[in-house]
PDB file of N, CA and C in Angstrom:
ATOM      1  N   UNK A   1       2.213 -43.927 -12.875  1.00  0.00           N
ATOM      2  CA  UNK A   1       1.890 -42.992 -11.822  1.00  0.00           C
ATOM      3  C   UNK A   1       1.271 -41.757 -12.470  1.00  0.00           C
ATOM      4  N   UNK A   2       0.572 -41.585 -12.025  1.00  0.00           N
ATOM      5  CA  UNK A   2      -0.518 -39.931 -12.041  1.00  0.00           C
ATOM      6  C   UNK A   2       0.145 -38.947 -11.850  1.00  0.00           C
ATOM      7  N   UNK A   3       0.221 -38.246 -12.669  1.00  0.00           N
ATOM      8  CA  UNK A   3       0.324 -36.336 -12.100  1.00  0.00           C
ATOM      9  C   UNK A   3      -0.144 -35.577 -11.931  1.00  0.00           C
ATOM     10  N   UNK A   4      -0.392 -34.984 -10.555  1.00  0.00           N
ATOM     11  CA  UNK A   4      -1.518 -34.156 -10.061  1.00  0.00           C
ATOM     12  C   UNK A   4      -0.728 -32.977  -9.896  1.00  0.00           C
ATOM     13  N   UNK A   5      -0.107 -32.531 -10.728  1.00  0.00           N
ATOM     14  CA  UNK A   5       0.034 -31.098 -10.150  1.00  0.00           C
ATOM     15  C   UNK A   5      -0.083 -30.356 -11.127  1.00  0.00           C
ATOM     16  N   UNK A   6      -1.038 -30.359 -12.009  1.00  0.00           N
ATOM     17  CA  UNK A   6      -2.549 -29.434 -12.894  1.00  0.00           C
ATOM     18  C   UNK A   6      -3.545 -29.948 -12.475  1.00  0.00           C
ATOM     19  N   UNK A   7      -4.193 -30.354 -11.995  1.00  0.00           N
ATOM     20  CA  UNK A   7      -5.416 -31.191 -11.429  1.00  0.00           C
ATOM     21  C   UNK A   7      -5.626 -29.776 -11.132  1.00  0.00           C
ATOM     22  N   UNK A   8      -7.297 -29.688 -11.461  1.00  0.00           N
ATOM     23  CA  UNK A   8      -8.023 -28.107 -10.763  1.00  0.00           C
ATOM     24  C   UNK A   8      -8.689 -28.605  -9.415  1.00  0.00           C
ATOM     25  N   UNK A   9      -8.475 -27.895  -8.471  1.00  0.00           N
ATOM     26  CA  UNK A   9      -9.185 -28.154  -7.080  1.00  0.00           C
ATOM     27  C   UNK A   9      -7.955 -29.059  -6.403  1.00  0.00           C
ATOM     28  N   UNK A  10      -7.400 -29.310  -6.829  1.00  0.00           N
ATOM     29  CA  UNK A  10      -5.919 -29.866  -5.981  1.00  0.00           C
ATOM     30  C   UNK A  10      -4.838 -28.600  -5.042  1.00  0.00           C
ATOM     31  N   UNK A  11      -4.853 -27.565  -5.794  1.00  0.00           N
ATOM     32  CA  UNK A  11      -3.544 -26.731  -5.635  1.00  0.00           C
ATOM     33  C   UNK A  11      -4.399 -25.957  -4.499  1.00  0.00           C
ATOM     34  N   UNK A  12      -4.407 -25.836  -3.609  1.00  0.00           N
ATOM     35  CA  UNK A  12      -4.525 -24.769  -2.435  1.00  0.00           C
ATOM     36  C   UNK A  12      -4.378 -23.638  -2.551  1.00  0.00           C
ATOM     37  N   UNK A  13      -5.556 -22.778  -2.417  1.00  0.00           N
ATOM     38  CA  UNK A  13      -6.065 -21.266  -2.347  1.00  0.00           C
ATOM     39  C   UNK A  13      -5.318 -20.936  -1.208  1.00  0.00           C
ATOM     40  N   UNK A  14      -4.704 -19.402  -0.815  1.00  0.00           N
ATOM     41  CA  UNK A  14      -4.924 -19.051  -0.645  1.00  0.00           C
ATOM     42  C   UNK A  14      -5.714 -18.425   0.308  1.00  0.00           C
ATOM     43  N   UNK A  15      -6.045 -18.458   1.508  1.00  0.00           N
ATOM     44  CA  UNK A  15      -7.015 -17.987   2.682  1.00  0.00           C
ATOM     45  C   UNK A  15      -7.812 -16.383   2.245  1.00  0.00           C
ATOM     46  N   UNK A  16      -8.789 -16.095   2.077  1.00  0.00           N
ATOM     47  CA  UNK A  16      -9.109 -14.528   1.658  1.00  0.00           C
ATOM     48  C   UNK A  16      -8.663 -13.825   3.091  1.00  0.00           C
ATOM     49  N   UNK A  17      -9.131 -14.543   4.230  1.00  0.00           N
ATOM     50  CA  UNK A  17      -9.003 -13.434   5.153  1.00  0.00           C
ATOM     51  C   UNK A  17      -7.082 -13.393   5.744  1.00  0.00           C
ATOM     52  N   UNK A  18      -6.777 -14.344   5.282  1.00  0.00           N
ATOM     53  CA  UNK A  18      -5.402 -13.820   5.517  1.00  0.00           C
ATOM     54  C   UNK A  18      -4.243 -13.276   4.528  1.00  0.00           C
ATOM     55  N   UNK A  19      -5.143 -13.132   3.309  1.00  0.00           N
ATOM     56  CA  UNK A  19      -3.866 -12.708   2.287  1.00  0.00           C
ATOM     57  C   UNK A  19      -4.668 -11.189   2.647  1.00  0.00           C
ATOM     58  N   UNK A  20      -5.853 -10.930   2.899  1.00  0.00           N
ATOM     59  CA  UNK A  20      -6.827  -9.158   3.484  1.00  0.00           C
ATOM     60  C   UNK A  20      -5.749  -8.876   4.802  1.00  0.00           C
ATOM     61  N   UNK A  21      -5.397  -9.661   5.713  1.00  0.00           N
ATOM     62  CA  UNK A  21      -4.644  -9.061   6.697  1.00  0.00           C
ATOM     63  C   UNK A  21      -3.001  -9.160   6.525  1.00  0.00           C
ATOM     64  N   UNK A  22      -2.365  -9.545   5.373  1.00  0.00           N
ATOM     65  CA  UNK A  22      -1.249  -9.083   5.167  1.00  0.00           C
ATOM     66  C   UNK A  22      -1.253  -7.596   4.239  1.00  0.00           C
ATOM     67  N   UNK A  23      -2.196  -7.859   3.374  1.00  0.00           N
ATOM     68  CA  UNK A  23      -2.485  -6.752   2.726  1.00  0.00           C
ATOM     69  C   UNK A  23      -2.359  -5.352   3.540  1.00  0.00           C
ATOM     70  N   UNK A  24      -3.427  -5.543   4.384  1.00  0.00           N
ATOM     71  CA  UNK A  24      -3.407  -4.139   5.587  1.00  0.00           C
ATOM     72  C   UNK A  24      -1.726  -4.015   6.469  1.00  0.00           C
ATOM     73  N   UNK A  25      -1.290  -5.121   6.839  1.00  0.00           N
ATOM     74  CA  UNK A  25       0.480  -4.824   7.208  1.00  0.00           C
ATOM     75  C   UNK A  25       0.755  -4.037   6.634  1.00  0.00           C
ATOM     76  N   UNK A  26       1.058  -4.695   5.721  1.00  0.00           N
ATOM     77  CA  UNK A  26       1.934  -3.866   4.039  1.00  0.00           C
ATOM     78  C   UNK A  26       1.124  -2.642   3.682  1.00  0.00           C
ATOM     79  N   UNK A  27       0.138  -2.358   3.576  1.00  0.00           N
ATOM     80  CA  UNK A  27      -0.255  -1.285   3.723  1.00  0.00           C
ATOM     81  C   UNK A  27      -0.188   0.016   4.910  1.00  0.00           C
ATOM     82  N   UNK A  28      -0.374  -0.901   6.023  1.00  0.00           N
ATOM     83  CA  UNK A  28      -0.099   0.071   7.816  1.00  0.00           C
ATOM     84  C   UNK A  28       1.753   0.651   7.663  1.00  0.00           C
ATOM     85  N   UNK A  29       2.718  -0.185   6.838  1.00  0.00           N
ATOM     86  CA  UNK A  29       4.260  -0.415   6.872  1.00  0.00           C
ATOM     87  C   UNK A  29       4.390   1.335   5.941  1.00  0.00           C
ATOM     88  N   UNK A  30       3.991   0.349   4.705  1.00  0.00           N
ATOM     89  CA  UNK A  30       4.216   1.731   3.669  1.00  0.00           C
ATOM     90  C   UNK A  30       3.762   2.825   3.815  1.00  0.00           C
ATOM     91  N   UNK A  31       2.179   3.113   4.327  1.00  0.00           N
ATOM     92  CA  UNK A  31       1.382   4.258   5.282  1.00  0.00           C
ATOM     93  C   UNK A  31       2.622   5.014   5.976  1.00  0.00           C
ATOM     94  N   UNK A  32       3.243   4.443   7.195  1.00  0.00           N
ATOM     95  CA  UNK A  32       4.003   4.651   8.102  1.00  0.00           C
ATOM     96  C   UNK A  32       5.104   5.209   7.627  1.00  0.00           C
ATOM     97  N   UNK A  33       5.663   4.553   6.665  1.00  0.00           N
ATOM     98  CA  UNK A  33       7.146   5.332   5.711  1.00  0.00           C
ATOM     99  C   UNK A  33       6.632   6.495   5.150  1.00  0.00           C
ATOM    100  N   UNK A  34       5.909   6.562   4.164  1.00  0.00           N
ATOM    101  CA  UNK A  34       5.666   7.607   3.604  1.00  0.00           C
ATOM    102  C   UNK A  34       4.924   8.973   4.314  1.00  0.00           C
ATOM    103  N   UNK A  35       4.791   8.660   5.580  1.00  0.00           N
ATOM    104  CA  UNK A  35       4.084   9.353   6.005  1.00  0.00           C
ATOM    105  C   UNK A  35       5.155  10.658   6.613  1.00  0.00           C
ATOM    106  N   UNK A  36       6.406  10.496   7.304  1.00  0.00           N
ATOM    107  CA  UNK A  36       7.309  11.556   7.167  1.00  0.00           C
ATOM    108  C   UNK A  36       7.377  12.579   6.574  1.00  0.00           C
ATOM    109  N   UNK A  37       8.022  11.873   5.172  1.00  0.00           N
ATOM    110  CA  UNK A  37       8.275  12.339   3.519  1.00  0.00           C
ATOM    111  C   UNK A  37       7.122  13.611   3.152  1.00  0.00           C
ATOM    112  N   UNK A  38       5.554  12.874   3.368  1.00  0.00           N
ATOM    113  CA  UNK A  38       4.387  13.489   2.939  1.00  0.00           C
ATOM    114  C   UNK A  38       4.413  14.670   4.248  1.00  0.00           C
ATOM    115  N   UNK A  39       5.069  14.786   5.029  1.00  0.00           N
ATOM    116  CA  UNK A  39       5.039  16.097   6.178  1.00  0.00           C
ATOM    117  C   UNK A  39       5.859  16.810   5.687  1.00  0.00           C
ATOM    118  N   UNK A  40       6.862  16.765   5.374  1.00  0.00           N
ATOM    119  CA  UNK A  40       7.914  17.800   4.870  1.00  0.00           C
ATOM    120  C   UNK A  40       7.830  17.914   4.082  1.00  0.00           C
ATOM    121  N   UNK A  41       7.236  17.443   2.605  1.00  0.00           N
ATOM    122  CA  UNK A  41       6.756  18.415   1.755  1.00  0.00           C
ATOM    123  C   UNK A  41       5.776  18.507   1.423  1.00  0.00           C
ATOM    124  N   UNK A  42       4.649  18.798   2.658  1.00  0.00           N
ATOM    125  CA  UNK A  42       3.628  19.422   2.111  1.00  0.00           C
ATOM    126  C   UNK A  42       4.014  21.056   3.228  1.00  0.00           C
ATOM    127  N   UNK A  43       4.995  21.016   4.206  1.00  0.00           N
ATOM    128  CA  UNK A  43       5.642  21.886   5.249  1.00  0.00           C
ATOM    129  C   UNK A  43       6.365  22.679   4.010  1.00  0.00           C
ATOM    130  N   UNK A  44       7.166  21.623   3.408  1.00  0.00           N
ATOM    131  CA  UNK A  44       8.005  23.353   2.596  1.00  0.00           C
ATOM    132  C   UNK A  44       7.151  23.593   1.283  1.00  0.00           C
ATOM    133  N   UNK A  45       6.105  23.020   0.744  1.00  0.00           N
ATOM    134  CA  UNK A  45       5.294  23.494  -0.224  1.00  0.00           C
ATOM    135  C   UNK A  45       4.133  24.701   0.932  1.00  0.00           C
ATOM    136  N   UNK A  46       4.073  24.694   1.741  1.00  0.00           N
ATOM    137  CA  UNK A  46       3.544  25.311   2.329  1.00  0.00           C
ATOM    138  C   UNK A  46       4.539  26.443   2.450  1.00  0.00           C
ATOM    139  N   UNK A  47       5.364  26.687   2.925  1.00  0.00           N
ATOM    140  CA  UNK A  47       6.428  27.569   3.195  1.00  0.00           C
ATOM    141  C   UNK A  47       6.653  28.372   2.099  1.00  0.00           C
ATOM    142  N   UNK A  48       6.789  27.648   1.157  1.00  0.00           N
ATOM    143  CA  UNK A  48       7.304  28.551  -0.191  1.00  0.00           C
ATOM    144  C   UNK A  48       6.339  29.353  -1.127  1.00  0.00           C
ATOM    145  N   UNK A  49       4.982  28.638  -1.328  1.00  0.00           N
ATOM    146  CA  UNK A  49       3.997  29.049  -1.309  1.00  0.00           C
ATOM    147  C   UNK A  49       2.785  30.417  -0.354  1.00  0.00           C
ATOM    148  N   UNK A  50       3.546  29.918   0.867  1.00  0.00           N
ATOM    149  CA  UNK A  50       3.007  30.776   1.782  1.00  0.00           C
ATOM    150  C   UNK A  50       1.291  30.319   1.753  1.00  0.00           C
ATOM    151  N   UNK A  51       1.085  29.248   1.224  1.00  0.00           N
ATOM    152  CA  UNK A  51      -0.386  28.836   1.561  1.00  0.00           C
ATOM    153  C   UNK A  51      -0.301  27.460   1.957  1.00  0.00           C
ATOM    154  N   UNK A  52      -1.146  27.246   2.357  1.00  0.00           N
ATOM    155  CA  UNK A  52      -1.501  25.508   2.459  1.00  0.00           C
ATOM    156  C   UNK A  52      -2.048  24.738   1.767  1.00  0.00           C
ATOM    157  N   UNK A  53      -1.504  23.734   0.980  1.00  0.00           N
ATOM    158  CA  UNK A  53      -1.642  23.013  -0.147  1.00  0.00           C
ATOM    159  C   UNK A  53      -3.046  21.935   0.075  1.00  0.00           C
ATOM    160  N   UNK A  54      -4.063  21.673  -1.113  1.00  0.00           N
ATOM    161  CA  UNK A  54      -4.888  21.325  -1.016  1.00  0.00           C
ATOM    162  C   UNK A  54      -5.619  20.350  -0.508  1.00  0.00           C
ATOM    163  N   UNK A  55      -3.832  19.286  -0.673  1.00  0.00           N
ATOM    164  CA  UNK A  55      -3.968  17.893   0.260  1.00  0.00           C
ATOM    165  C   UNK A  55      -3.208  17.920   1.125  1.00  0.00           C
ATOM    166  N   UNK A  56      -3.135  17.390   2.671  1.00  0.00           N
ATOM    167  CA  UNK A  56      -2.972  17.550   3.881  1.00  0.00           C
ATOM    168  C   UNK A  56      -1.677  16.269   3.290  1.00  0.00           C
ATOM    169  N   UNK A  57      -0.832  16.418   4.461  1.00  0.00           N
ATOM    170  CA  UNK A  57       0.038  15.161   4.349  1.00  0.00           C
ATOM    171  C   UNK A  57      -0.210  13.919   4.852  1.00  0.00           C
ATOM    172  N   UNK A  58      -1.528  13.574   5.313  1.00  0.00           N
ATOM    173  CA  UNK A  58      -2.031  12.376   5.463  1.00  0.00           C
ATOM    174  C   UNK A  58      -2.816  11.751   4.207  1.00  0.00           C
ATOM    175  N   UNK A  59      -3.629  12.816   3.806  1.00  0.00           N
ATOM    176  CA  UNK A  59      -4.210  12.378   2.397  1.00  0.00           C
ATOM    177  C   UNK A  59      -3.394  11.898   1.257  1.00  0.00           C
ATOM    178  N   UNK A  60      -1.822  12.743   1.828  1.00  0.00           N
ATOM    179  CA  UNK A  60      -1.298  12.205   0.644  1.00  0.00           C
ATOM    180  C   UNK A  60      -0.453  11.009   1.103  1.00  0.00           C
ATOM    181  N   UNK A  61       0.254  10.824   1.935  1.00  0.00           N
ATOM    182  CA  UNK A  61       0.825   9.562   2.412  1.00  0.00           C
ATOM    183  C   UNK A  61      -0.373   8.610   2.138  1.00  0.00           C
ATOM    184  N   UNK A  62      -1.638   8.733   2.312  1.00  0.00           N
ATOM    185  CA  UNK A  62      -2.675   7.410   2.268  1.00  0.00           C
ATOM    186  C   UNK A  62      -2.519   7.493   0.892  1.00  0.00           C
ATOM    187  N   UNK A  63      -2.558   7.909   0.061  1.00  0.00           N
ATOM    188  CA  UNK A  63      -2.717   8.123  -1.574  1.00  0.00           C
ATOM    189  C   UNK A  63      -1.518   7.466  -2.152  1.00  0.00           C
ATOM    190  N   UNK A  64      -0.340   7.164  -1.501  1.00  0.00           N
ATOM    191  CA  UNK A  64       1.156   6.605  -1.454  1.00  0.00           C
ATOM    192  C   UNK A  64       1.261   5.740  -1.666  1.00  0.00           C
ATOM    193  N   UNK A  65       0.552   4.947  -0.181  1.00  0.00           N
ATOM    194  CA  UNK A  65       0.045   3.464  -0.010  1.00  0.00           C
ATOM    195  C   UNK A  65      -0.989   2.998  -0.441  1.00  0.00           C
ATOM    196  N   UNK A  66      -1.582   3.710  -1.274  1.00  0.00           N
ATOM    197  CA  UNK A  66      -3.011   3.130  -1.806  1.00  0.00           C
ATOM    198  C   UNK A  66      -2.297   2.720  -3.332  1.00  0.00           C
ATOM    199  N   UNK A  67      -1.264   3.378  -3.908  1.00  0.00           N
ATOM    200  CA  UNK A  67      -0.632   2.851  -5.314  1.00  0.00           C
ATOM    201  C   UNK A  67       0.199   2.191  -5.103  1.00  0.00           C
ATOM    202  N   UNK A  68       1.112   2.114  -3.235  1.00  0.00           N
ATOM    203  CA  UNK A  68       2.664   1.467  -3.920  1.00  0.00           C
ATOM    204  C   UNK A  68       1.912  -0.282  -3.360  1.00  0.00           C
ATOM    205  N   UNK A  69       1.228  -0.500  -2.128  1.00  0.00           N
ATOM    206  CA  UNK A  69       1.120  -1.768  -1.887  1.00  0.00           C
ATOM    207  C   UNK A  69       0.039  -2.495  -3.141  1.00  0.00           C
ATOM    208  N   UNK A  70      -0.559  -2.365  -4.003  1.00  0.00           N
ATOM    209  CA  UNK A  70      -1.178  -2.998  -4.682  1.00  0.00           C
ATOM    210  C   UNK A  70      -0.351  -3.707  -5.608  1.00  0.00           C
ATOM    211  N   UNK A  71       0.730  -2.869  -6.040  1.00  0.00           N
ATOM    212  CA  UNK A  71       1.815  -3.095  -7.376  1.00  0.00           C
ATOM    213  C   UNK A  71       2.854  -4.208  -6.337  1.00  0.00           C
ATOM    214  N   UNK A  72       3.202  -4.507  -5.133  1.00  0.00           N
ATOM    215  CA  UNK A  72       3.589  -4.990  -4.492  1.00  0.00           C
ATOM    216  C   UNK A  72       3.094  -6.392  -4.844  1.00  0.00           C
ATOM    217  N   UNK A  73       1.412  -6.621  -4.578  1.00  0.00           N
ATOM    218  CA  UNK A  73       0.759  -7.641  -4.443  1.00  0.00           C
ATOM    219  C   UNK A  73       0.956  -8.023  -5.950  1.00  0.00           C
ATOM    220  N   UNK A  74       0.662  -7.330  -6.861  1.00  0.00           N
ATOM    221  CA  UNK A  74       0.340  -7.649  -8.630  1.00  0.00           C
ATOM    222  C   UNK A  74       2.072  -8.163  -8.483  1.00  0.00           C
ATOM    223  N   UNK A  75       3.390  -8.600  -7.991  1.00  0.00           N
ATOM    224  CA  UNK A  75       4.355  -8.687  -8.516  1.00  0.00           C
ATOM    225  C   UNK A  75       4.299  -9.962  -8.272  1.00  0.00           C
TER     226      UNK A  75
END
């Protein structure tokens, strides 16, 4: 009997457009968490400072999820 399970072109890819739309979940999920966190302290860096800090708390919640879901996918 044969063993096909190294055979190249046997083992099943993968879909691109559906591992792209879990990607964006996991990305919309972690967005969504961090996005709190990134209000209150860019609110008391604002406060204590008495200015308004350079990145908004959306820029930085997106900046969150732009490092934590990739390291997600690479695991």
């Amino acid at each position: 009997m044969t063993d096909m399970t190294n055979t190249p072109g046997v083992a099943r890819k993968r879909s691109t457009s559906a591992a792209t739309r879990e990607y964006y979940v996991y990305f919309a999920v972690i967005f969504l968490a961090t996005l709190p966190l990134a209000f209150l302290t860019w609110t008391l860096t604002a406060l204590r400072q008495l200015a308004l800090p350079s990145k908004g708390p959306v820029k930085s919640a997106w900046s969150q999820a732009q490092i934590i879901t990739p390291r997600i996918f690479s695991a």
